[in-house]
C-alpha atoms as a PDB file:
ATOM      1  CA  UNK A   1       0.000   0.000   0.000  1.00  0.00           C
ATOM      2  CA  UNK A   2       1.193   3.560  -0.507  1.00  0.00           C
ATOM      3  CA  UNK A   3       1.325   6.706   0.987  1.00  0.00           C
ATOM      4  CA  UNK A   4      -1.424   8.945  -0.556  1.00  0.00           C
ATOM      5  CA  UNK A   5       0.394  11.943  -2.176  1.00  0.00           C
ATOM      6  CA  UNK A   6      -2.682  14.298  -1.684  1.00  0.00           C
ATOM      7  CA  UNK A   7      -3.019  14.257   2.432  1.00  0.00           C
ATOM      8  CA  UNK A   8      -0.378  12.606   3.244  1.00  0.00           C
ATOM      9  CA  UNK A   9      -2.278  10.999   6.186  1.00  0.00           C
ATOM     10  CA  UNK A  10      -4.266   8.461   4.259  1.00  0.00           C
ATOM     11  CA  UNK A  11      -2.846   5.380   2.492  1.00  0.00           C
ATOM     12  CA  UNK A  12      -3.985   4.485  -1.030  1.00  0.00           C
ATOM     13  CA  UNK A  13      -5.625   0.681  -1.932  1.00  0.00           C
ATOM     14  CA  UNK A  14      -7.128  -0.025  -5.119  1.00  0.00           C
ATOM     15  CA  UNK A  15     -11.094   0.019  -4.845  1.00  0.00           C
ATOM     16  CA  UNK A  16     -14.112   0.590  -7.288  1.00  0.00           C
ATOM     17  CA  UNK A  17     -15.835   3.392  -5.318  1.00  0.00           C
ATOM     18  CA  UNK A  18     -19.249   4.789  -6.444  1.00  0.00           C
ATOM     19  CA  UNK A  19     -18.549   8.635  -8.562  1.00  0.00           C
ATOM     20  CA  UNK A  20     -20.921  11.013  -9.232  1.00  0.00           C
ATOM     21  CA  UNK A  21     -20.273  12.368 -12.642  1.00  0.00           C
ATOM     22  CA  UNK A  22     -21.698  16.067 -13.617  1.00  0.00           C
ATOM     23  CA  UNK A  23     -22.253  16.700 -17.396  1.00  0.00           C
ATOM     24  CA  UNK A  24     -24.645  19.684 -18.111  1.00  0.00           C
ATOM     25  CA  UNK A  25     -26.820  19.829 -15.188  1.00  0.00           C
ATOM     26  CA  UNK A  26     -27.276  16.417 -15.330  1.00  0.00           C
ATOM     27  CA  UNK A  27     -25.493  13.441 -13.175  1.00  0.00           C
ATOM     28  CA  UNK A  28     -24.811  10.236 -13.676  1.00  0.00           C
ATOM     29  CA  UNK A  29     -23.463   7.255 -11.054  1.00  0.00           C
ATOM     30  CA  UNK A  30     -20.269   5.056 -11.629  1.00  0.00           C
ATOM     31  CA  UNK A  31     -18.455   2.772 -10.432  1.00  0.00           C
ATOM     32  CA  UNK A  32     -15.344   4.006 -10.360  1.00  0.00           C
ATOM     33  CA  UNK A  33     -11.472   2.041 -10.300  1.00  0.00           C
ATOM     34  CA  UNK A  34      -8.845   3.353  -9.274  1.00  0.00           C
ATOM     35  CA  UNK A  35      -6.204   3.794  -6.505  1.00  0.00           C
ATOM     36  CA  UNK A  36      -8.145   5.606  -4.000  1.00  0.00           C
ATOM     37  CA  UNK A  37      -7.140   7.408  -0.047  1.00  0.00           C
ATOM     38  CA  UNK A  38      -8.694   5.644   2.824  1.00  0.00           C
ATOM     39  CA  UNK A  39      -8.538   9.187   4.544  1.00  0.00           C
ATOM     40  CA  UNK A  40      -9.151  12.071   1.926  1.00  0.00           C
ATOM     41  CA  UNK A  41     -10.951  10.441  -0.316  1.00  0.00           C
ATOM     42  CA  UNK A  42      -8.826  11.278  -3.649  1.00  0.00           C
ATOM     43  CA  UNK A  43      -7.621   9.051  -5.865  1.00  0.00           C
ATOM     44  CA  UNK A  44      -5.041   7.999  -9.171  1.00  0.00           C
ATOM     45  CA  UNK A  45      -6.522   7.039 -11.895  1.00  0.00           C
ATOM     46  CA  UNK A  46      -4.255   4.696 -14.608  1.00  0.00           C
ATOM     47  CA  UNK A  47      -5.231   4.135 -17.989  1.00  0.00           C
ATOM     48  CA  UNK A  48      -7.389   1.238 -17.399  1.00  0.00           C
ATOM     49  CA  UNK A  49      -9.200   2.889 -15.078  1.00  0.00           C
ATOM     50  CA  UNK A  50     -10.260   6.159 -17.045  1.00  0.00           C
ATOM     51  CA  UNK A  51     -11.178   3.626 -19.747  1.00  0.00           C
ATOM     52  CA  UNK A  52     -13.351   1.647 -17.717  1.00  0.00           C
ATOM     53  CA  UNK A  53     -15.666   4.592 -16.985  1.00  0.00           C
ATOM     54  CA  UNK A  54     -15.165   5.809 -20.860  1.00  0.00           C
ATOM     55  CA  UNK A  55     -18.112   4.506 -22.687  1.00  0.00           C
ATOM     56  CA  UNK A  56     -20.669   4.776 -20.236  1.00  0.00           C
ATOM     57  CA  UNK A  57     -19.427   8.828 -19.813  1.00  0.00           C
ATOM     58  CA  UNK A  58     -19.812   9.061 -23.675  1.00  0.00           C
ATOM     59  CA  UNK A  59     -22.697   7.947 -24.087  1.00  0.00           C
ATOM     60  CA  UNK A  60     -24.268   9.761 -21.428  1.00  0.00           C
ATOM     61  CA  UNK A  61     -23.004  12.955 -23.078  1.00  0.00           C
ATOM     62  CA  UNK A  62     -24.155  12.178 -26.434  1.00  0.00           C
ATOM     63  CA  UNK A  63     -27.639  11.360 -24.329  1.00  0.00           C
ATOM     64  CA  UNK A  64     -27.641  14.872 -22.901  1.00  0.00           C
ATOM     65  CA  UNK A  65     -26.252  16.259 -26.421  1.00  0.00           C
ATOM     66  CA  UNK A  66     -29.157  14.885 -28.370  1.00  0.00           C
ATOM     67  CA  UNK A  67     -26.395  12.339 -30.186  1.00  0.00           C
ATOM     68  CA  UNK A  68     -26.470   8.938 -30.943  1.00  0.00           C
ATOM     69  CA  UNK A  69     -25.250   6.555 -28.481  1.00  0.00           C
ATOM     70  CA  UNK A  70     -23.220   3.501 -29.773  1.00  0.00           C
ATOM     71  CA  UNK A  71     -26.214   0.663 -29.863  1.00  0.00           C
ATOM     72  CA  UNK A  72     -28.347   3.224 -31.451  1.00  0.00           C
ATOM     73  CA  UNK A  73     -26.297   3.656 -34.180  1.00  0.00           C
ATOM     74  CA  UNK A  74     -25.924  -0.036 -34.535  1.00  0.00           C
ATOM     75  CA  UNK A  75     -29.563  -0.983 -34.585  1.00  0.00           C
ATOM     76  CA  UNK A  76     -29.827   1.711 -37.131  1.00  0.00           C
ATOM     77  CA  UNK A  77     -27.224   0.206 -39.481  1.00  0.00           C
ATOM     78  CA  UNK A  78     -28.788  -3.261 -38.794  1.00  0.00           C
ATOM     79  CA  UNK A  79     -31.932  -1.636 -40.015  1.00  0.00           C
ATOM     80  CA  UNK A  80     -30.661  -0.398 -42.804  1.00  0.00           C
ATOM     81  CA  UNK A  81     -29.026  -3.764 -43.808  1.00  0.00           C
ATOM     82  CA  UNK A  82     -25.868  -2.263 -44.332  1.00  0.00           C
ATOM     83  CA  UNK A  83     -22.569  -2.942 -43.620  1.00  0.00           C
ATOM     84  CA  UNK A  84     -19.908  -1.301 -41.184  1.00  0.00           C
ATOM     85  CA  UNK A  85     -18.070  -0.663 -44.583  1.00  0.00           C
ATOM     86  CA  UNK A  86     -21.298   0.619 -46.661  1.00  0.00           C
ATOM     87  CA  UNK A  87     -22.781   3.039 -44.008  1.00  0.00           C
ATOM     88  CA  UNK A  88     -19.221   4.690 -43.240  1.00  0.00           C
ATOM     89  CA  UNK A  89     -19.224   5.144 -47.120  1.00  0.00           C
ATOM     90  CA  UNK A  90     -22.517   6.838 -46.852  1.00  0.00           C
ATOM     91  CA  UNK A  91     -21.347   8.875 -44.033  1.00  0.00           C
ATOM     92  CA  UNK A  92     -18.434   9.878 -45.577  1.00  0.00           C
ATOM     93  CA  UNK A  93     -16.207   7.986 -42.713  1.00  0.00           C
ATOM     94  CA  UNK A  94     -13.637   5.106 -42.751  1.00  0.00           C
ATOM     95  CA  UNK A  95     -14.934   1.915 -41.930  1.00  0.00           C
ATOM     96  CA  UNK A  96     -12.675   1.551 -38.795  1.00  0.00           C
ATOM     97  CA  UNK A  97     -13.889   4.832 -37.674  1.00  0.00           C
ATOM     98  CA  UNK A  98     -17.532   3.853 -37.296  1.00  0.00           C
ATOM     99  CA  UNK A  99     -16.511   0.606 -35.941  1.00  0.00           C
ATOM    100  CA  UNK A 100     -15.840   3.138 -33.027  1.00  0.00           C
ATOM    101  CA  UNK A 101     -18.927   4.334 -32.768  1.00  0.00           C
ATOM    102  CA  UNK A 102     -20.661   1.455 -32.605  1.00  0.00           C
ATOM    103  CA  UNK A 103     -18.228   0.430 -29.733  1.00  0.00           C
ATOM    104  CA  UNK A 104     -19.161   3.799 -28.197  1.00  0.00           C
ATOM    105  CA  UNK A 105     -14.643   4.546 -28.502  1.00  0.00           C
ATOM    106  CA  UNK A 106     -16.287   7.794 -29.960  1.00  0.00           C
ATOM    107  CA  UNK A 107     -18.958   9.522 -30.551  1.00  0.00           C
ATOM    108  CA  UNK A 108     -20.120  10.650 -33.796  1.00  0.00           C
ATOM    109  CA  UNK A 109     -20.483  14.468 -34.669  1.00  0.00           C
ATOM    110  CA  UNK A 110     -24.189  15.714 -34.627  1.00  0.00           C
ATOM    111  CA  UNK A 111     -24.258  15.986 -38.637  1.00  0.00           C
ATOM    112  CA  UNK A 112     -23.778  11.960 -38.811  1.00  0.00           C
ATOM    113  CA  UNK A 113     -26.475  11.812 -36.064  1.00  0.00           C
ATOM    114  CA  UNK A 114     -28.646  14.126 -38.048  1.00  0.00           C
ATOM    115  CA  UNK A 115     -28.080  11.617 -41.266  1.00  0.00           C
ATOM    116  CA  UNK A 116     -28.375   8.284 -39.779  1.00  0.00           C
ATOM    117  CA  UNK A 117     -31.804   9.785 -37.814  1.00  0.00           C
ATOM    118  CA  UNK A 118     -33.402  10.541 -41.560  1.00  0.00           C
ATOM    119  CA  UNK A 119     -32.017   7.399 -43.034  1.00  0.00           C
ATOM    120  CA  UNK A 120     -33.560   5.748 -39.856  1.00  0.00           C
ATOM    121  CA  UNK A 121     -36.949   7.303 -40.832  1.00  0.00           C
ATOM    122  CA  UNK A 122     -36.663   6.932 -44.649  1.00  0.00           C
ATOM    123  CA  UNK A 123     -34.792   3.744 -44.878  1.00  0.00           C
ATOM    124  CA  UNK A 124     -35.469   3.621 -48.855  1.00  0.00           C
ATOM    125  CA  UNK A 125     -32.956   6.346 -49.357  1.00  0.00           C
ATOM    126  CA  UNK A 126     -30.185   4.312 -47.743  1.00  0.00           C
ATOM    127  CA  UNK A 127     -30.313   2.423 -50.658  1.00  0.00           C
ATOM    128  CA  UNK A 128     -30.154   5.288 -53.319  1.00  0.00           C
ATOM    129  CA  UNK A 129     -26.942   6.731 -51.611  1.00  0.00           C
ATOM    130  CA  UNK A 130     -25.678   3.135 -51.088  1.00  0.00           C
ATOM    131  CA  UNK A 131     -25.887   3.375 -55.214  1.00  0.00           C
ATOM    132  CA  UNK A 132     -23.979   6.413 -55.270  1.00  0.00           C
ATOM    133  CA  UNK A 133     -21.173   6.232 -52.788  1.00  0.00           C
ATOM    134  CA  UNK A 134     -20.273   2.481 -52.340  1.00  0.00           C
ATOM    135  CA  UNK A 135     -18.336   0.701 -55.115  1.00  0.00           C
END
């Protein structure tokens, strides 16, 4: 065990402890890893840890941001019978990019949203830009 760096008192272990994450006005619980101080209460975060938390912060963001979240998008494309490779051609994206999306690694800009919304509602167009863009 160590020393914690920020009291000095307290000694850090490695816990999940339950965050409170502020985005907006709006709040959202985790449960948090990391290396945290049996006295003050602050903790080190590694890597792993801030990626742990990652998707479930994203997509509460793109929640409060009127976005897509990652299963959205997929159930969209699934929809739309297209593939990973066809609807980033469509959006004008590289295939491994919206392979990210869908695993929520990032979020897509609100113009994408915007597109994949309308082709949600109007699936027949998908197939008209599928006819123009993908080769």
């Amino acid at each position: 065990m160590n020393q914690c760096p920020f009291c000095k008192d307290g000694v850090l272990s490695r816990q999940r402890l339950k965050k409170i994450y502020t985005y907006q006005g709006h709040s959202l619980e985790v449960n948090q890893p990391g290396e945290w101080c049996n006295v003050c209460g602050e903790g080190i975060l590694n890597g792993a840890d801030l990626a742990a938390t990652d998707k479930p912060l994203r997509e509460f963001q793109a929640r409060i941001d009127g976005l897509l979240t990652s299963s959205e998008i997929r159930k969209i494309r699934r929809k739309l019978r297209l593939t990973q490779k066809q609807a980033a051609a469509i959006l004008g994206e590289e295939p491994r990019v919206f392979g990210r999306y869908e695993r929520g690694e990032m979020t897509p800009k609100r113009a994408i949203c915007q597109l994949l919304r309308l082709l949600n509602n109007h699936p027949e167009q998908s197939q008209e830009l599928i006819g123009s863009e993908v080769r």
